[in-house]
Protein backbone atom coordinates (compact mmCIF):
# COMPACT_ATOMS: atom_id res chain seq x y z
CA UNK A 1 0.00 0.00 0.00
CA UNK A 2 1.26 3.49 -0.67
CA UNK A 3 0.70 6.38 1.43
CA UNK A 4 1.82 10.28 0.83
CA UNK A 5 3.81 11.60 3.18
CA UNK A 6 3.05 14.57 4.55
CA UNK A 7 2.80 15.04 8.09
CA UNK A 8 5.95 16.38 9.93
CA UNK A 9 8.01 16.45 6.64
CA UNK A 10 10.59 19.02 6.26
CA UNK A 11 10.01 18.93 2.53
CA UNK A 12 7.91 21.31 0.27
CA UNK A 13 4.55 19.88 -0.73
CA UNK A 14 6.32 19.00 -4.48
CA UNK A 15 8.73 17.13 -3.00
CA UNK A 16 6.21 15.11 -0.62
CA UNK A 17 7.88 11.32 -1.09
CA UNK A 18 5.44 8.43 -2.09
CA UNK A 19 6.09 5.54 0.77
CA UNK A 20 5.45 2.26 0.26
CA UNK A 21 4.33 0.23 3.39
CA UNK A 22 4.04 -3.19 3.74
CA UNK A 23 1.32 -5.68 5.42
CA UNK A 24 1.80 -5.19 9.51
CA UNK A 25 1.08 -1.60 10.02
CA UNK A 26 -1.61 0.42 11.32
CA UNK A 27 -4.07 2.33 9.12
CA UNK A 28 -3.01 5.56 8.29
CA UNK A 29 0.71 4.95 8.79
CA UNK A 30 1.79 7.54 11.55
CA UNK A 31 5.22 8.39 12.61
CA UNK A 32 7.18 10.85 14.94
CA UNK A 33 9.27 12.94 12.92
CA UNK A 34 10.29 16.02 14.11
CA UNK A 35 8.92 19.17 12.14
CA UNK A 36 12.17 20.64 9.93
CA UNK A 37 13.87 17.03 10.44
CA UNK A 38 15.80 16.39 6.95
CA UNK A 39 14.51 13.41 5.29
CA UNK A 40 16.32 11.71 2.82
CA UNK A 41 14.67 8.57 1.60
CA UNK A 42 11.38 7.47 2.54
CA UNK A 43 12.54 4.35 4.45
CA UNK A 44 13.37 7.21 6.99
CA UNK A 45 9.28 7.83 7.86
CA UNK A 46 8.87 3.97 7.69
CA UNK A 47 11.34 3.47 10.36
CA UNK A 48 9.20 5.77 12.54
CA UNK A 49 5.81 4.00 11.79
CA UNK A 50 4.11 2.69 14.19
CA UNK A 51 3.90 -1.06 13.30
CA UNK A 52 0.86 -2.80 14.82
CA UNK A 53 1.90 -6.43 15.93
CA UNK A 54 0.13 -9.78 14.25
CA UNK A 55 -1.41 -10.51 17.71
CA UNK A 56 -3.28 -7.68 17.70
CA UNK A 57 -4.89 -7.91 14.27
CA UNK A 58 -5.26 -11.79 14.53
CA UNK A 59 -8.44 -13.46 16.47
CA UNK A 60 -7.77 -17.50 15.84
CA UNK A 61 -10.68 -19.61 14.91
CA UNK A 62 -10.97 -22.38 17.55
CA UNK A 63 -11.61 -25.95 16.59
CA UNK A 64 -14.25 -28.16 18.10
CA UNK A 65 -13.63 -29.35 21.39
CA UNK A 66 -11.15 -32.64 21.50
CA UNK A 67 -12.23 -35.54 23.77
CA UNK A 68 -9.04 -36.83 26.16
CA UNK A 69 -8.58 -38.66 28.61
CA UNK A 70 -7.24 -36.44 30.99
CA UNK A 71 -7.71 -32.64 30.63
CA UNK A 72 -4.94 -31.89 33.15
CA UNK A 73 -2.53 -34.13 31.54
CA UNK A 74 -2.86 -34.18 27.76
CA UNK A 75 -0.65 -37.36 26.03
CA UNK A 76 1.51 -36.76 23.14
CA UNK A 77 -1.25 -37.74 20.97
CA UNK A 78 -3.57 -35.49 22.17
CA UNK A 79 -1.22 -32.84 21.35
CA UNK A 80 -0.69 -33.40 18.36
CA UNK A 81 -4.62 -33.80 17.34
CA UNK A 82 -4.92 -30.22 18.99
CA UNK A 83 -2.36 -28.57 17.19
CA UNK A 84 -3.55 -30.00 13.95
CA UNK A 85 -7.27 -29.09 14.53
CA UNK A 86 -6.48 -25.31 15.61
CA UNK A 87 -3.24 -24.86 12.38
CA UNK A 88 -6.66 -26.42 10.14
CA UNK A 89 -9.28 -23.97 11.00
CA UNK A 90 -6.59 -21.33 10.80
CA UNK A 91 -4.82 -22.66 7.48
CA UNK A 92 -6.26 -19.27 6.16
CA UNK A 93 -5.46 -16.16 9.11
CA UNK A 94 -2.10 -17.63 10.41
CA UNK A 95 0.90 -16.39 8.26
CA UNK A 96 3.98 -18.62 7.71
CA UNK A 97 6.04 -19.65 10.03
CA UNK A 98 3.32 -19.48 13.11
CA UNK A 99 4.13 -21.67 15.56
CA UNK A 100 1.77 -23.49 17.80
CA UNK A 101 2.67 -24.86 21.21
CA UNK A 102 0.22 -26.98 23.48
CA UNK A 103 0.65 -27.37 27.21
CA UNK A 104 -0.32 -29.94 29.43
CA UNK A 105 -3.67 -28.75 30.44
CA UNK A 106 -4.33 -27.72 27.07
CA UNK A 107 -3.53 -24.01 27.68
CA UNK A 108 -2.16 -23.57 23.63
CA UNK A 109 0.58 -20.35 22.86
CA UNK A 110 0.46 -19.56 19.40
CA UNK A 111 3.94 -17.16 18.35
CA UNK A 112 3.42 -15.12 15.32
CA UNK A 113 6.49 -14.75 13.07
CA UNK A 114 6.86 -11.17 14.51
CA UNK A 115 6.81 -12.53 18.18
CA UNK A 116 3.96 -11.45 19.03
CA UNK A 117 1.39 -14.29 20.85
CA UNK A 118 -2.22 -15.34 21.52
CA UNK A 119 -3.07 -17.26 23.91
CA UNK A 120 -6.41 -19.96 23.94
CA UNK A 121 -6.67 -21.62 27.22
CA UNK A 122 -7.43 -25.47 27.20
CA UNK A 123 -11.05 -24.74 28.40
CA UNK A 124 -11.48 -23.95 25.28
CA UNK A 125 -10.22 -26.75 23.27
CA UNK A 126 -10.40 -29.74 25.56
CA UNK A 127 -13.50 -31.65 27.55
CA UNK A 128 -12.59 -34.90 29.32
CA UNK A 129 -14.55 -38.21 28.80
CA UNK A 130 -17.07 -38.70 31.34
CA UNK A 131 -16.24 -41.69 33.46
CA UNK A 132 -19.10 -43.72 34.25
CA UNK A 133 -19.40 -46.06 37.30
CA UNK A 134 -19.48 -49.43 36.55
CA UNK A 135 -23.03 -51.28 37.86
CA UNK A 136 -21.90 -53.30 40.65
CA UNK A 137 -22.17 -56.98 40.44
CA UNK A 138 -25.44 -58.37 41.66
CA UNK A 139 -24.59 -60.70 44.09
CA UNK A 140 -25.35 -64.44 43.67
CA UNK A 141 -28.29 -65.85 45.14
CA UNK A 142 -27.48 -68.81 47.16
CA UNK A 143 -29.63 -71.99 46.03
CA UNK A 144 -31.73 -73.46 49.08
CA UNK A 145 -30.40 -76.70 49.55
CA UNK A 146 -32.56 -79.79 49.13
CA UNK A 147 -33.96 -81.13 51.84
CA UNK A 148 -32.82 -84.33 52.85
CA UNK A 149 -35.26 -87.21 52.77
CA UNK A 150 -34.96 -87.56 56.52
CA UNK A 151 -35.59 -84.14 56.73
CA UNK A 152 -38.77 -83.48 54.52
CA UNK A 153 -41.96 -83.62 56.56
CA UNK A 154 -43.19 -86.07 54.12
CA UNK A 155 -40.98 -88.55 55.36
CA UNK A 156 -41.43 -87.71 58.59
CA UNK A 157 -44.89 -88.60 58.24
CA UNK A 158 -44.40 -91.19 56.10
CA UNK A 159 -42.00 -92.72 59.59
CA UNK A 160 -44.86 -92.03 61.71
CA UNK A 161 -47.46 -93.58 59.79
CA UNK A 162 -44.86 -96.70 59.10
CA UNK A 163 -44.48 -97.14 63.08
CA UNK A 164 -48.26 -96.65 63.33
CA UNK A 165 -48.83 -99.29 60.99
CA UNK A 166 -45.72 -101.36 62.69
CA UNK A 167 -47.06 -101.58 66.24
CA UNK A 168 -50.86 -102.33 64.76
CA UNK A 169 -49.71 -105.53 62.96
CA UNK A 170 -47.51 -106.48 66.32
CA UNK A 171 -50.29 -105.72 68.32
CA UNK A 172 -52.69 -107.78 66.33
CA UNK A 173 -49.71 -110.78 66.40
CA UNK A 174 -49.34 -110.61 69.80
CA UNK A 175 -53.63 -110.81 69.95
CA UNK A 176 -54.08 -113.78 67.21
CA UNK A 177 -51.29 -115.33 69.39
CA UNK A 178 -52.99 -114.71 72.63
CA UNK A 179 -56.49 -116.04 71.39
CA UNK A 180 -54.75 -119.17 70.19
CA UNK A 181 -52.82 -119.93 73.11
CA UNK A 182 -56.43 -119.56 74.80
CA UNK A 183 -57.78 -121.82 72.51
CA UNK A 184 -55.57 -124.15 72.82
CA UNK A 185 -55.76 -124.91 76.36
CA UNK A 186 -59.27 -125.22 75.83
CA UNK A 187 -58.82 -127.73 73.57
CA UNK A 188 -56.56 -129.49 75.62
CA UNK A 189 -58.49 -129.13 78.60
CA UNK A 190 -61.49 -131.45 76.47
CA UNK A 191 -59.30 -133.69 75.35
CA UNK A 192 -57.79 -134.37 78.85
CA UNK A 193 -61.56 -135.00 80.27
CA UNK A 194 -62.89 -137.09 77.13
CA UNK A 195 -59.89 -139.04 78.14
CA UNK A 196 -60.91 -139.76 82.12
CA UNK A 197 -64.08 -140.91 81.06
């Protein structure tokens, strides 16, 4: 861009030099040359031009939000991916030779080939992975244990009903037994007295 130079110039308005300024400074160039200062060449004003710095001219696009593992302690990896997302949605704004340095936390420093920085903290450019709790094991239902068959009340009836039944038929035994014995002396008794007579 070319500007006239005018303001502060020693020169007549004929001689007002034509200066050519390049990408970097501010809009009208301004400088701080003394009124009646000599000027030779017009790299003399552009040495006194205020020269605005890249930072201040430069807003960075940030990138979608990266997904690690740790957001206060960023892996290589996750570095890397950062710095690659932020130099992509910038491959148009950052001039050559930006550099682009990514802390731990995510905090990224980008330097400007003039020196001059920006700053995007990791807040910005990092979200951890939620970490959900894992459902705790249900714990194992014991099985009931099968009741023995000396246990079940089944066979405890069927015991009682088998003794039942047991001293019934001994009880019966013991009466056929007694009626016999009965009837046998009776018969003996006969025979005895058929006998006498």
């Amino acid at each position: 861009k070319f500007y006239n130079v005018k303001q502060g110039s020693s020169l007549t308005e004929s001689d007002y030099p034509v200066v050519e300024v390049t990408d970097g400074y501010e809009e009208p160039v301004t400088w701080s040359i003394p009124s009646g200062t000599p000027i030779n060449e017009a790299a003399d004003i552009v040495s006194t031009a205020v020269k605005t710095k890249i930072a201040d001219t430069t807003a960075p696009n940030l990138p979608d939000k990266i997904i690690v593992g740790n957001k206060n302690k960023l892996t290589s990896e996750e570095k890397t991916e950062l710095k690659n997302r932020i130099l992509e949605a910038n491959k148009d704004k950052f001039p050559e030779g930006t550099e682009i340095k990514v802390g731990d936390n995510g905090d990224t420093i980008i330097t400007y080939p003039d020196g001059s920085k920006d700053t995007i903290p990791g807040v910005k450019l990092v979200t951890e992975k939620s970490v959900t709790e894992k459902p705790e094991k249900p714990e194992k239902l014991e099985k009931p244990e099968k009741p023995s068959q000396t246990d079940s009340p089944e066979s405890e009836q069927g015991s009682v009903k088998t003794g039942d039944t047991n001293e019934v038929y001994q009880w019966l035994i013991l009466m056929i037994l007694s009626a016999s014995g009965l009837l046998l002396g009776v018969f003996r008794k006969k025979s005895s007295g058929k006998r006498d007579s």
